[in-house]
N, C-alpha and C. Protein backbone atom coordinates (compact mmCIF):
# COMPACT_ATOMS: atom_id res chain seq x y z
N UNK A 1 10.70 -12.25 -6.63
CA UNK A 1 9.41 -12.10 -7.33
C UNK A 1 8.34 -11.55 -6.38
N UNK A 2 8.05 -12.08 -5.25
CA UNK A 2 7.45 -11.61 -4.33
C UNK A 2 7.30 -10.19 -3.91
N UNK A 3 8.65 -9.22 -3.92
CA UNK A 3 8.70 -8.03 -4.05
C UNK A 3 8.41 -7.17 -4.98
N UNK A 4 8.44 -7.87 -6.45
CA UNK A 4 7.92 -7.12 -7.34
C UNK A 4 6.60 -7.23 -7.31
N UNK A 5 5.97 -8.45 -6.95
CA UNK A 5 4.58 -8.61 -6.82
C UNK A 5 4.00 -7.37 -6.40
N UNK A 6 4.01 -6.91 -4.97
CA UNK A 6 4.06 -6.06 -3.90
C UNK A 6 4.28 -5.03 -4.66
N UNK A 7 5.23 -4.63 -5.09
CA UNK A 7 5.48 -3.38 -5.72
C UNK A 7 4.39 -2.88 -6.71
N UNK A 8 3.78 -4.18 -7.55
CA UNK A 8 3.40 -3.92 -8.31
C UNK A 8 1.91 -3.53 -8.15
N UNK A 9 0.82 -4.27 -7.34
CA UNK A 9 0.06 -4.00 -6.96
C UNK A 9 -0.49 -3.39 -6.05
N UNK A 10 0.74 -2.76 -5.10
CA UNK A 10 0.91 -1.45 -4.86
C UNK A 10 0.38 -0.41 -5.62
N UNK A 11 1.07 -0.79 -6.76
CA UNK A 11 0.76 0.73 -7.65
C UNK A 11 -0.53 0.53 -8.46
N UNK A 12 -0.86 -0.12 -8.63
CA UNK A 12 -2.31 -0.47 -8.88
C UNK A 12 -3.15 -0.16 -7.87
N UNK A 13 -3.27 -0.85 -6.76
CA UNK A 13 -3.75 -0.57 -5.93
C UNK A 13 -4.28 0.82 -5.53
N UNK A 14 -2.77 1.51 -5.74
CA UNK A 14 -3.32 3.13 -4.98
C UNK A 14 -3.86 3.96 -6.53
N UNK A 15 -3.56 3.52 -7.35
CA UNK A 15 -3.80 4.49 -8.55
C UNK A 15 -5.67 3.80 -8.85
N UNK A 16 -5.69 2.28 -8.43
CA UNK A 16 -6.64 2.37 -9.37
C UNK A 16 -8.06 1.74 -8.44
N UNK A 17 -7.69 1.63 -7.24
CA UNK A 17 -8.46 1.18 -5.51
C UNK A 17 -8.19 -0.14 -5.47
N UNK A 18 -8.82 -0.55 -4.14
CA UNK A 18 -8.14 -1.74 -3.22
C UNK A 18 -9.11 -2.88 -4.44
N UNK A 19 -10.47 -2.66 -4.27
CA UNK A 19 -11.49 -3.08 -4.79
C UNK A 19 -11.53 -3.76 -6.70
N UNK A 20 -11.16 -2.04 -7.07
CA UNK A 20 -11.39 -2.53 -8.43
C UNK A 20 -10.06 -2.95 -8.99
N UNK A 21 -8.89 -3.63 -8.52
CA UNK A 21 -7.87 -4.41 -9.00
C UNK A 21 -8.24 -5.93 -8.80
N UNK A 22 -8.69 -6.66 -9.48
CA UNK A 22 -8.18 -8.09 -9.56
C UNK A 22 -6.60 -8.88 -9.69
N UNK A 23 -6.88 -9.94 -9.40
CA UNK A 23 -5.81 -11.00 -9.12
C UNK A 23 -5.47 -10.87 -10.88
N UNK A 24 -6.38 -10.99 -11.78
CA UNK A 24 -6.18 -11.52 -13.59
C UNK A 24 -5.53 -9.73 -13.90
N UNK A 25 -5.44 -9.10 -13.25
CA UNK A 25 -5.68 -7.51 -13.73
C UNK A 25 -4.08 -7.58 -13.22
N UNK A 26 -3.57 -8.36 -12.12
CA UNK A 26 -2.53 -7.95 -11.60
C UNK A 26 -1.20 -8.74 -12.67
N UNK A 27 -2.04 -9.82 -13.10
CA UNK A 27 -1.27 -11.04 -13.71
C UNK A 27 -1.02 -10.47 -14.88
N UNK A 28 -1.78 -9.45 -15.75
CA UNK A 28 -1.79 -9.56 -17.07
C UNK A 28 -0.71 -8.26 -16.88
N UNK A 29 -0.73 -6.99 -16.12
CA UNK A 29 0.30 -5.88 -15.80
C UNK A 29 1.70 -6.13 -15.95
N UNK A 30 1.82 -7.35 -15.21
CA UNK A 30 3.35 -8.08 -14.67
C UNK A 30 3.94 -8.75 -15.87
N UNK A 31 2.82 -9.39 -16.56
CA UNK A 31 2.92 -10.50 -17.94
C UNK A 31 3.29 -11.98 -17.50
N UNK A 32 2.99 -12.00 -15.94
CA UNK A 32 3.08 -13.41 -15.28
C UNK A 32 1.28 -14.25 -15.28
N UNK A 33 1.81 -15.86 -14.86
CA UNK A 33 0.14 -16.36 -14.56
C UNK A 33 0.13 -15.96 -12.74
N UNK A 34 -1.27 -16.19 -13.04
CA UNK A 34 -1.99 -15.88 -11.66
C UNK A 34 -1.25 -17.09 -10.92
N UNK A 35 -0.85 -18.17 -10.97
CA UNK A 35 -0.43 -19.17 -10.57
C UNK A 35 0.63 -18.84 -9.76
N UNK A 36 1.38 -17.83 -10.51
CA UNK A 36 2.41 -17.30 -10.09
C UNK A 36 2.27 -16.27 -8.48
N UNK A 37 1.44 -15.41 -8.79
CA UNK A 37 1.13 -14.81 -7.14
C UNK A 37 0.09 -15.70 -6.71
N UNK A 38 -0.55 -16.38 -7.04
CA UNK A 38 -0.83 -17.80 -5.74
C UNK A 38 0.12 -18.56 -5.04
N UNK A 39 1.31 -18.40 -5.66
CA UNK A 39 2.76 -19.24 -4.99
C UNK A 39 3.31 -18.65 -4.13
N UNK A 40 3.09 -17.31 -3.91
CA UNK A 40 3.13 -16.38 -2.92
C UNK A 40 2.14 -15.42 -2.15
N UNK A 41 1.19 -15.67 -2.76
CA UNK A 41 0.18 -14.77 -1.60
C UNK A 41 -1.21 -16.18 -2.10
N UNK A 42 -1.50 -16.50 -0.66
CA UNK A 42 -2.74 -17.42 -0.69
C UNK A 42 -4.16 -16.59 -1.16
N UNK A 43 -4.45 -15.70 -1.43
CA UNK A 43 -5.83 -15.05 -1.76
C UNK A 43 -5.10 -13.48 -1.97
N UNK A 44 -6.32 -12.60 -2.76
CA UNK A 44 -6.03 -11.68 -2.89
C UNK A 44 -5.99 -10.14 -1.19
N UNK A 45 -6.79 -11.24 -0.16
CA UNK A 45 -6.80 -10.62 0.78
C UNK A 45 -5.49 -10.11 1.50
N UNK A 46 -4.66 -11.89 1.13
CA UNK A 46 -3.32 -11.82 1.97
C UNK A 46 -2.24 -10.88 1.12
N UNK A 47 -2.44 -10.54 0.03
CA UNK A 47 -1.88 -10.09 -0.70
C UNK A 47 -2.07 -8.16 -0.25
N UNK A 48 -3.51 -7.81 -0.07
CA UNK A 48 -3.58 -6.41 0.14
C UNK A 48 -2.75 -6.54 1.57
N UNK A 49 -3.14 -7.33 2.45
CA UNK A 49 -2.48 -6.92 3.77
C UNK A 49 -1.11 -6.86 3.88
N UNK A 50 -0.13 -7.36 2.84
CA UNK A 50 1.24 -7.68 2.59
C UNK A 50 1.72 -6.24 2.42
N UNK A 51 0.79 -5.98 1.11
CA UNK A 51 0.76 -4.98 0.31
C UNK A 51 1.04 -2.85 1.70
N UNK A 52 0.12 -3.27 2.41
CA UNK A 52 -0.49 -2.84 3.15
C UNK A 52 0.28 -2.20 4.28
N UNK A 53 1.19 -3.34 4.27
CA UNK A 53 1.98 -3.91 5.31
C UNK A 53 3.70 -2.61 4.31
N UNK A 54 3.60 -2.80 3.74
CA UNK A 54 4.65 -2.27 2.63
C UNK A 54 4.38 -0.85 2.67
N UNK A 55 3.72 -0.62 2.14
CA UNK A 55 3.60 0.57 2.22
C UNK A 55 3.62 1.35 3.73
N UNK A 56 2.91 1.06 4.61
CA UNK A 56 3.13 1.60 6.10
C UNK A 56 4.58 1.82 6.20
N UNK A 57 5.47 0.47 6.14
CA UNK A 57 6.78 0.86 6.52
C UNK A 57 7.52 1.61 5.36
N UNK A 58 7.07 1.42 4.23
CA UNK A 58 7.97 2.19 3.43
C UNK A 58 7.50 4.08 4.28
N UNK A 59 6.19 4.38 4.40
CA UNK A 59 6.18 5.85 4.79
C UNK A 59 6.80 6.00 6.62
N UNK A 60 6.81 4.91 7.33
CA UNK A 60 7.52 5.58 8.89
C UNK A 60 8.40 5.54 8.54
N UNK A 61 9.35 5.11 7.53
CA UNK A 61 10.51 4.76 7.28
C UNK A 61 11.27 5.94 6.92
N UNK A 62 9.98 6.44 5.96
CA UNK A 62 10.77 8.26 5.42
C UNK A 62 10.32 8.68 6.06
N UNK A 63 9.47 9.16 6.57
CA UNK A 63 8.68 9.98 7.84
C UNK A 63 9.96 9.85 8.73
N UNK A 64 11.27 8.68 9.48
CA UNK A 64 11.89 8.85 10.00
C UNK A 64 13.05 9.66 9.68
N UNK A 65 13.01 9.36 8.54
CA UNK A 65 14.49 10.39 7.52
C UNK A 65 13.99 11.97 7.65
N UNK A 66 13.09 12.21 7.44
CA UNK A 66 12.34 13.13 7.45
C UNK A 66 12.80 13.95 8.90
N UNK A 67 12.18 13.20 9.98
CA UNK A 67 12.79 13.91 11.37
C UNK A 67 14.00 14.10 11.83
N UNK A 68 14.90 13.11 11.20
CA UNK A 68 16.62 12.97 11.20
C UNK A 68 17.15 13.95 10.55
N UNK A 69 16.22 15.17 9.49
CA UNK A 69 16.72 15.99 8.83
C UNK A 69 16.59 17.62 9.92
N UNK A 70 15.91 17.65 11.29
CA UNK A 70 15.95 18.85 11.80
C UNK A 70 15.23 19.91 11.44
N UNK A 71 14.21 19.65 10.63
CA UNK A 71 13.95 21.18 10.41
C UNK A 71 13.08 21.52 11.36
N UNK A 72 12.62 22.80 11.16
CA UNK A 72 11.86 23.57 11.79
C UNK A 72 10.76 22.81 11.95
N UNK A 73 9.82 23.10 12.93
CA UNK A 73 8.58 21.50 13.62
C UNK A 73 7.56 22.10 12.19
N UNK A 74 7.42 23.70 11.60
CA UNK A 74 6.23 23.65 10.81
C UNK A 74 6.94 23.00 9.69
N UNK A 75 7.93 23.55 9.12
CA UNK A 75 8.65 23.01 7.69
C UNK A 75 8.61 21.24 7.66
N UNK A 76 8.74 20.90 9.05
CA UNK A 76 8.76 19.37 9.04
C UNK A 76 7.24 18.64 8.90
N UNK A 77 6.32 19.53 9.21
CA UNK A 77 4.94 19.31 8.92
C UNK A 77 5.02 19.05 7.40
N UNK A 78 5.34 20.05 6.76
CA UNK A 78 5.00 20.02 5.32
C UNK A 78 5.79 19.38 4.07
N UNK A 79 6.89 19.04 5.26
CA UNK A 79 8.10 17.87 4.24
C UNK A 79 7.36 16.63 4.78
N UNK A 80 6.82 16.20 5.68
CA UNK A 80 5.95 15.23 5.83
C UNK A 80 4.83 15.22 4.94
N UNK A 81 3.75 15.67 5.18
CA UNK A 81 2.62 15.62 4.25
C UNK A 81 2.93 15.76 2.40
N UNK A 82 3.84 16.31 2.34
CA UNK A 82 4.62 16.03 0.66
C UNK A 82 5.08 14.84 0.30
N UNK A 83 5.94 13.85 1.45
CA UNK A 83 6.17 13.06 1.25
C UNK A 83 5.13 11.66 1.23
N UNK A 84 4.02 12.21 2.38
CA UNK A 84 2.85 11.00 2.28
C UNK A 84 1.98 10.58 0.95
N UNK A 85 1.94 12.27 0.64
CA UNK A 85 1.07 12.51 -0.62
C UNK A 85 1.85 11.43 -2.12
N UNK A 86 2.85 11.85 -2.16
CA UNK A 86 3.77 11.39 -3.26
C UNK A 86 3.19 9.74 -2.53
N UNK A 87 3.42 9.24 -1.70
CA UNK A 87 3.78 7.65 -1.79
C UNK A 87 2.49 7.09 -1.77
N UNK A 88 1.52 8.13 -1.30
CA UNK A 88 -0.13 7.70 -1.57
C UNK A 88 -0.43 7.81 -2.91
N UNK A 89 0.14 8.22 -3.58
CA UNK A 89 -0.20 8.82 -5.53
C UNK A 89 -1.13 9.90 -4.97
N UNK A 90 -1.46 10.75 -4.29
CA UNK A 90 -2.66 11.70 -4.00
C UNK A 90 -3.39 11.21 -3.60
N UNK A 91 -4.17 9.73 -3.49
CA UNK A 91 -5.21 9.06 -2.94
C UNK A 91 -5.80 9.20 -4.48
N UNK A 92 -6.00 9.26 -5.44
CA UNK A 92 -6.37 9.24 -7.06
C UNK A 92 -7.94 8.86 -6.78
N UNK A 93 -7.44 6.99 -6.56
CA UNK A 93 -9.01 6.12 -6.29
C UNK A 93 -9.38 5.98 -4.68
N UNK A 94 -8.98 7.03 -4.02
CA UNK A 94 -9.74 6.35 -2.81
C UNK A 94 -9.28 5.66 -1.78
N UNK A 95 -7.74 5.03 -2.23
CA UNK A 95 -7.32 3.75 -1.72
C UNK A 95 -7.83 3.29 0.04
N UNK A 96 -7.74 4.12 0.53
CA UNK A 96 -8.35 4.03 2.55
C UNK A 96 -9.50 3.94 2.47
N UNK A 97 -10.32 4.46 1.53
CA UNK A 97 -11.81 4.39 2.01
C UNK A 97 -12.06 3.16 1.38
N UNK A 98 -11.49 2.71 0.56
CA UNK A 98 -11.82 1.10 -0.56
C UNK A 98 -11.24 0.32 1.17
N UNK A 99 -10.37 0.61 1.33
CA UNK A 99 -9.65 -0.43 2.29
C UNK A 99 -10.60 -0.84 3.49
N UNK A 100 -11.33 0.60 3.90
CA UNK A 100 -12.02 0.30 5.20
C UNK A 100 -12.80 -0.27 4.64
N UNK A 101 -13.68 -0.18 3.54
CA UNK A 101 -15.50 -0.84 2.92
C UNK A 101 -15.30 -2.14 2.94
N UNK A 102 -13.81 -2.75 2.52
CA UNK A 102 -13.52 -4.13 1.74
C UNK A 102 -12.93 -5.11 2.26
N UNK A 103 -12.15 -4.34 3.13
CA UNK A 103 -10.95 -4.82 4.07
C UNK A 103 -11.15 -4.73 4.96
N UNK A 104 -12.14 -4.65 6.65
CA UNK A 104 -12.27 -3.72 7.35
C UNK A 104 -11.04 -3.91 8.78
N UNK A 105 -10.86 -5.29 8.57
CA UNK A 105 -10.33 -5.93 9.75
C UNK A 105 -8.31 -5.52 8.88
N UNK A 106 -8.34 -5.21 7.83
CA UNK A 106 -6.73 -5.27 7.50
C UNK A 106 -6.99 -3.45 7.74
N UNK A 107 -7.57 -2.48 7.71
CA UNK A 107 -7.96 -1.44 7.90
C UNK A 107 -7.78 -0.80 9.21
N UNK A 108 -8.43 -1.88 10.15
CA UNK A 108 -8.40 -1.36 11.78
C UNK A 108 -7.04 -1.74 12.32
N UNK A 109 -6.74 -2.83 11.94
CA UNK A 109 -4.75 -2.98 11.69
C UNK A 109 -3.85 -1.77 11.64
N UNK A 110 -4.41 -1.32 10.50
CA UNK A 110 -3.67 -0.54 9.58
C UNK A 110 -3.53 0.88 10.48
N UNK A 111 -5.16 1.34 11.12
CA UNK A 111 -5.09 3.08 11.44
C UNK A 111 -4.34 2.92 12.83
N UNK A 112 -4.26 1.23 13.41
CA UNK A 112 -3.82 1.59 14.71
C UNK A 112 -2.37 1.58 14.94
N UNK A 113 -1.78 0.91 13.70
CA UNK A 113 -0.49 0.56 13.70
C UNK A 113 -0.05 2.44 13.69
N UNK A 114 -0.82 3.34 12.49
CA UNK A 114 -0.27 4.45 11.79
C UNK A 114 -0.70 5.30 13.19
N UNK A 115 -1.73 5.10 14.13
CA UNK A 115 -1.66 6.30 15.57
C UNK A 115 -0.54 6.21 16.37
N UNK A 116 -0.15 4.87 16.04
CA UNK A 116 1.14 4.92 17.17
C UNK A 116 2.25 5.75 16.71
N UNK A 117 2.39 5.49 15.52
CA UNK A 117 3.97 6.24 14.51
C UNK A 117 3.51 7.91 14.60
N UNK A 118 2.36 8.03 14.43
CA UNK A 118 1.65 9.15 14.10
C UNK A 118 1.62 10.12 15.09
N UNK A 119 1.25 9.35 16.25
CA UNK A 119 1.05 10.44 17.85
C UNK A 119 2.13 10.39 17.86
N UNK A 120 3.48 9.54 18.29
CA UNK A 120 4.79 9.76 18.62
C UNK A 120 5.26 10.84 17.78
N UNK A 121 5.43 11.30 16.61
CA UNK A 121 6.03 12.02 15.56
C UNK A 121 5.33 13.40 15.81
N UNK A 122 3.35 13.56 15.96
CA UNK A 122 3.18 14.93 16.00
C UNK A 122 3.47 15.57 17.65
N UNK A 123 3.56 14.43 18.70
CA UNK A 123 3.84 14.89 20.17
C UNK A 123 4.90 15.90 19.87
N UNK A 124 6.18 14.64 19.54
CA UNK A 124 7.57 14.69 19.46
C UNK A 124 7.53 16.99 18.50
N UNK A 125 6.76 16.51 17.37
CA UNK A 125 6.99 18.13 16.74
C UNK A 125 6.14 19.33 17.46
N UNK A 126 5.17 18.69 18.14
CA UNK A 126 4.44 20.05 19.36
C UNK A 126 5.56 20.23 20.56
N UNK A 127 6.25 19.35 20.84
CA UNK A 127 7.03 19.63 21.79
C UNK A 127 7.92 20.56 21.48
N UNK A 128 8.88 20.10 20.36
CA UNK A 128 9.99 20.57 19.95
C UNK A 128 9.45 22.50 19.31
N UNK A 129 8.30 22.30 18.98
CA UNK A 129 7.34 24.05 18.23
C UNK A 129 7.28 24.45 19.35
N UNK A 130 6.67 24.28 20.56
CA UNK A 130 6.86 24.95 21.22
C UNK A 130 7.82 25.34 22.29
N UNK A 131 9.23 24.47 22.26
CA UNK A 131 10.40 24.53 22.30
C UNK A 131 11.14 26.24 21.86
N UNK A 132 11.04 26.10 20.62
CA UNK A 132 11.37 26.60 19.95
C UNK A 132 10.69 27.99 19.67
N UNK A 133 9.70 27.99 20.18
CA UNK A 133 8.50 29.35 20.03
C UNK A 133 7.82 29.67 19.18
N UNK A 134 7.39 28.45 18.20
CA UNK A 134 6.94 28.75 16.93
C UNK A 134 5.42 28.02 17.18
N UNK A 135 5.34 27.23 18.30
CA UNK A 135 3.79 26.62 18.81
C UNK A 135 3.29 27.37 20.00
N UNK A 136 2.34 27.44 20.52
CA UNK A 136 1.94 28.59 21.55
C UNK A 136 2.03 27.61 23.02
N UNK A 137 2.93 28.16 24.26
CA UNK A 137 3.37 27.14 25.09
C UNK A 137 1.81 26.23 25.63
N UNK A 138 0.74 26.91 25.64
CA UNK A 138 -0.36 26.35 26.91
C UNK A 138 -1.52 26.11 25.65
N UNK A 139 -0.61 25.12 24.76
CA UNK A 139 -1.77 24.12 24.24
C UNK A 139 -2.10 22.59 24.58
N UNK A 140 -2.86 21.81 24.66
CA UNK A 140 -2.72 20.48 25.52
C UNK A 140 -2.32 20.10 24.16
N UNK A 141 -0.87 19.20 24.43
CA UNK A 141 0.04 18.13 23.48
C UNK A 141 -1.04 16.82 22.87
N UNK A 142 -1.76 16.21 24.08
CA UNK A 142 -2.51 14.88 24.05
C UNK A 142 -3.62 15.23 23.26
N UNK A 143 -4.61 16.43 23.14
CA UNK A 143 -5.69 16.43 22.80
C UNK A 143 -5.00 17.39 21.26
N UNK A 144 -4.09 17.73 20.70
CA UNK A 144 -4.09 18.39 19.72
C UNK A 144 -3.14 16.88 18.68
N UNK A 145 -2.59 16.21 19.32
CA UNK A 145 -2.30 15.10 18.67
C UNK A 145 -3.29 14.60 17.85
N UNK A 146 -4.39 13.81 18.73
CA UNK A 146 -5.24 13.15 18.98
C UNK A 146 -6.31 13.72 17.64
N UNK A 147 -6.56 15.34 17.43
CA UNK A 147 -7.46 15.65 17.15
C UNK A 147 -6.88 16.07 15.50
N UNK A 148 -5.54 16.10 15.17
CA UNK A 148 -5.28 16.53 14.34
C UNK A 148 -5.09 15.02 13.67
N UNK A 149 -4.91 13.22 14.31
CA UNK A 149 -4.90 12.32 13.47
C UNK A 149 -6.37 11.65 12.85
N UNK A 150 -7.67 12.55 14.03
CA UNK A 150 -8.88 12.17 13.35
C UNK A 150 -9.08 13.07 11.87
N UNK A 151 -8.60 14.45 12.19
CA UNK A 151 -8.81 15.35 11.14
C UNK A 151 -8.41 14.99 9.70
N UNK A 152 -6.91 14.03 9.68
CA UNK A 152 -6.00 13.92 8.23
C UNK A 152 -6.93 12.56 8.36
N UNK A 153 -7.44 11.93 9.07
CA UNK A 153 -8.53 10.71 8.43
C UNK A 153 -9.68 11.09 8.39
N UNK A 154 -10.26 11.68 8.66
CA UNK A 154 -11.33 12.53 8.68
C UNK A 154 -11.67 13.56 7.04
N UNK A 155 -10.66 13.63 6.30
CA UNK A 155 -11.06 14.20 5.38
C UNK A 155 -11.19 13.58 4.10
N UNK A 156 -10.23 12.52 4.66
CA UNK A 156 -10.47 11.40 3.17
C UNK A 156 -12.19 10.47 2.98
N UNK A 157 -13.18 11.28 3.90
CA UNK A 157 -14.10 10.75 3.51
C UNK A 157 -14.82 11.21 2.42
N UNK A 158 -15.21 10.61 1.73
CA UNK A 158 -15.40 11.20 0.16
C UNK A 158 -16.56 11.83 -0.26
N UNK A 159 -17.63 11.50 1.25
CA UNK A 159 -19.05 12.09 1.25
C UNK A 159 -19.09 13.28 1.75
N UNK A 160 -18.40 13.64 2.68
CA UNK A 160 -18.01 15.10 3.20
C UNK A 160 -17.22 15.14 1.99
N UNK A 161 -16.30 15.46 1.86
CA UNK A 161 -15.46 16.17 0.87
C UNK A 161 -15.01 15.36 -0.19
N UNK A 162 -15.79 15.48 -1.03
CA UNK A 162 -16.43 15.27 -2.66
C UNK A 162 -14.61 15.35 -3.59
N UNK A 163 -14.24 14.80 -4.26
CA UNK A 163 -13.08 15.24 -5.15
C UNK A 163 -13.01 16.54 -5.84
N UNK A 164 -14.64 16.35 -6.47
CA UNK A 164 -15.00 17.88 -7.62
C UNK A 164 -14.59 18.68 -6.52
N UNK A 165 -15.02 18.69 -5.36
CA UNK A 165 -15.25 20.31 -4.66
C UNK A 165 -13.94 20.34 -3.59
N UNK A 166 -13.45 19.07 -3.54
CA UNK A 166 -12.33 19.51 -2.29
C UNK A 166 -10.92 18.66 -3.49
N UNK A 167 -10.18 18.85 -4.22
CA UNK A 167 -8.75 18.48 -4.65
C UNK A 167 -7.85 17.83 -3.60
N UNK A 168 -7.60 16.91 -3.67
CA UNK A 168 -7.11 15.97 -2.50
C UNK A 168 -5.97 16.85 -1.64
N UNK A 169 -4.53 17.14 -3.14
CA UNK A 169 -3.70 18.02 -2.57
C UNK A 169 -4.21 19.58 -2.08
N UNK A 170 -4.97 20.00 -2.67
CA UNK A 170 -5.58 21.21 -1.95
C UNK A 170 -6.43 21.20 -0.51
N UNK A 171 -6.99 19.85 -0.26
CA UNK A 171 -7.35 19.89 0.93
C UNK A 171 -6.22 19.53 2.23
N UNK A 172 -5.35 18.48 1.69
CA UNK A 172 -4.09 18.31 2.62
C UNK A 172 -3.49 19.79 2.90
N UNK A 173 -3.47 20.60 2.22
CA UNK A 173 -2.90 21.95 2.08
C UNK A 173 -4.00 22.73 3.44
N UNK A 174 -5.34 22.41 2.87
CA UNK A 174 -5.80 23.73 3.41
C UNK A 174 -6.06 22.89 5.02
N UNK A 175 -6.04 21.66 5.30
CA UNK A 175 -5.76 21.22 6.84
C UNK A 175 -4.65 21.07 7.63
N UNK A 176 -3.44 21.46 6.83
CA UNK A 176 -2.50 21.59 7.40
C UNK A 176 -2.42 22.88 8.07
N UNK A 177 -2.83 24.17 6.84
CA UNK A 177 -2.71 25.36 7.29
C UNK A 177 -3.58 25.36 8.39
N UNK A 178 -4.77 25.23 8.37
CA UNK A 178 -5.55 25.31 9.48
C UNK A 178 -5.18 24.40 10.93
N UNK A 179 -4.79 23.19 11.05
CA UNK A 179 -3.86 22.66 12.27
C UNK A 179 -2.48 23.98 12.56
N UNK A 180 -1.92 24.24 11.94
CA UNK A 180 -0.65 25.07 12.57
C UNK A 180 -1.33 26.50 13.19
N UNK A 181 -2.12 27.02 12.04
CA UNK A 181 -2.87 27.79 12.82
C UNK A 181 -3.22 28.34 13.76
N UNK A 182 -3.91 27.49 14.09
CA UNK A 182 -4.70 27.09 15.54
C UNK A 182 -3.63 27.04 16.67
N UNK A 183 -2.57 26.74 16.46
CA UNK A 183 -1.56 26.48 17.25
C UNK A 183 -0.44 27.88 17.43
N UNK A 184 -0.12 28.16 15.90
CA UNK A 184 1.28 29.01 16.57
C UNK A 184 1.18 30.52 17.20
N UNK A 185 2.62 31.03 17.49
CA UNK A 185 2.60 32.16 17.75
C UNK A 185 2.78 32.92 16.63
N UNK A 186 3.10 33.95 16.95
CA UNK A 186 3.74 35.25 15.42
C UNK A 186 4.84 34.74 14.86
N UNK A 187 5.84 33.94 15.94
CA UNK A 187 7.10 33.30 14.95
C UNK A 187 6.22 32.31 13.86
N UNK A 188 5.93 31.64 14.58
CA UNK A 188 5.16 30.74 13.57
C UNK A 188 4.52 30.90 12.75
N UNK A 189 3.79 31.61 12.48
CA UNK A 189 2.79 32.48 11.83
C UNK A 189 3.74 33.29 10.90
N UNK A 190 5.02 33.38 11.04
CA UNK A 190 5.78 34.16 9.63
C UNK A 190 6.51 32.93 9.01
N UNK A 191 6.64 31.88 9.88
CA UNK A 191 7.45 30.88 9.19
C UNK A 191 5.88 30.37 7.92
N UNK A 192 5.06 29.88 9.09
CA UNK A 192 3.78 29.45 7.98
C UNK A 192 3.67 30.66 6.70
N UNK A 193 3.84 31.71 6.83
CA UNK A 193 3.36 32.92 5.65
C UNK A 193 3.99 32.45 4.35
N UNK A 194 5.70 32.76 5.08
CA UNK A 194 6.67 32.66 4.10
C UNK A 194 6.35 31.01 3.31
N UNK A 195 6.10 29.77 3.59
CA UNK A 195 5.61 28.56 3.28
C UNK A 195 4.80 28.74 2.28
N UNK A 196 4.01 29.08 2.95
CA UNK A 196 2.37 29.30 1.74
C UNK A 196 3.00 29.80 0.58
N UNK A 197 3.58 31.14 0.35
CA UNK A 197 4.65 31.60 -0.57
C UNK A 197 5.08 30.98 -1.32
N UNK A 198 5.92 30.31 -1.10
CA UNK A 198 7.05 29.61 -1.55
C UNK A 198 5.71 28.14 -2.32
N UNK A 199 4.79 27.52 -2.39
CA UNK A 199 4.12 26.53 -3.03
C UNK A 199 3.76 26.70 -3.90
């Protein structure tokens, strides 16, 4: 039961924010009493951080399948960010920015747990791009990490970039293109062409 719990307000959660889901909202979805996720989560706090907690590993988890599959470091950029998008629902309500306003301390948890998975994975694909000749050799690894995990948190702020004017998946799109960018050579730069193409 506990897992469906989780599952369930999961999907609430990301579809409908951290904030505007209640404990009675979660009970009446399931068709259980509230009594029932009090027997397993002591408050609705312990419940987002569970929650929270789930989701992180469910995405390093594919994020690891993901790198076990070899592709090319840009193609693996964009089988990544497809796959985040899908398990975020698009970010619909917000869900990170509800988390930091509401949550702040399960939040600062949360971005430091995701820099560690995060820097290891984009090092690991600048290395291997410019391995390969598709990243330009004499870019600094540490500072393009670093600057590309403020950027993908950096855009989900909703006061800079408004929903009406920036489309969640269209902005993941247009900061991805712009990170590889910045980075590749001409190989890269035909692998990125042909990409854009193909969406």
């Amino acid at each position: 039961m506990k897992e469906k719990i989780i599952e369930k307000a999961n999907d609430l959660f990301l579809n409908l924010g951290f904030k505007s889901v209640t404990m009675d909202d979660l009970a009446s979805e399931m068709g259980i009493s509230k009594k029932t996720i009090y027997t397993h989560f002591q408050n609705k706090t312990k419940l987002v951080e569970a929650t929270t907690h789930h989701l992180f590993c469910t995405i390093s988890n594919g994020i690891d399948d993901i790198l076990n599959e070899n592709f090319d470091p840009i193609e693996e950029l964009y089988a990544i960010k497809a796959f985040v998008m899908h398990h975020l629902k698009n970010e619909k309500a917000a869900p990170l920015y509800q988390l930091e306003k509401y949550y702040p301390k399960i939040h600062k948890g949360l971005k430091a747990k995701q820099f560690e998975v995060f820097k290891e994975c984009v090092v690991d694909n600048l290395k291997r791009g410019i391995e390969t000749g598709v990243f330009r050799k004499n870019i600094d690894i540490e500072f393009i990490s670093r600057i590309y995990f403020i950027g993908t948190n950096g855009i989900k702020d909703k006061v800079m970039f408004p929903d009406q004017l920036f489309p969640v998946a269209q902005l993941m799109d247009n900061y991805l293109e712009y990170h590889i960018l910045g980075i590749t050579t001409e190989k890269g730069r035909t692998i990125l062409n042909n990409l854009i193409k193909e969406q």
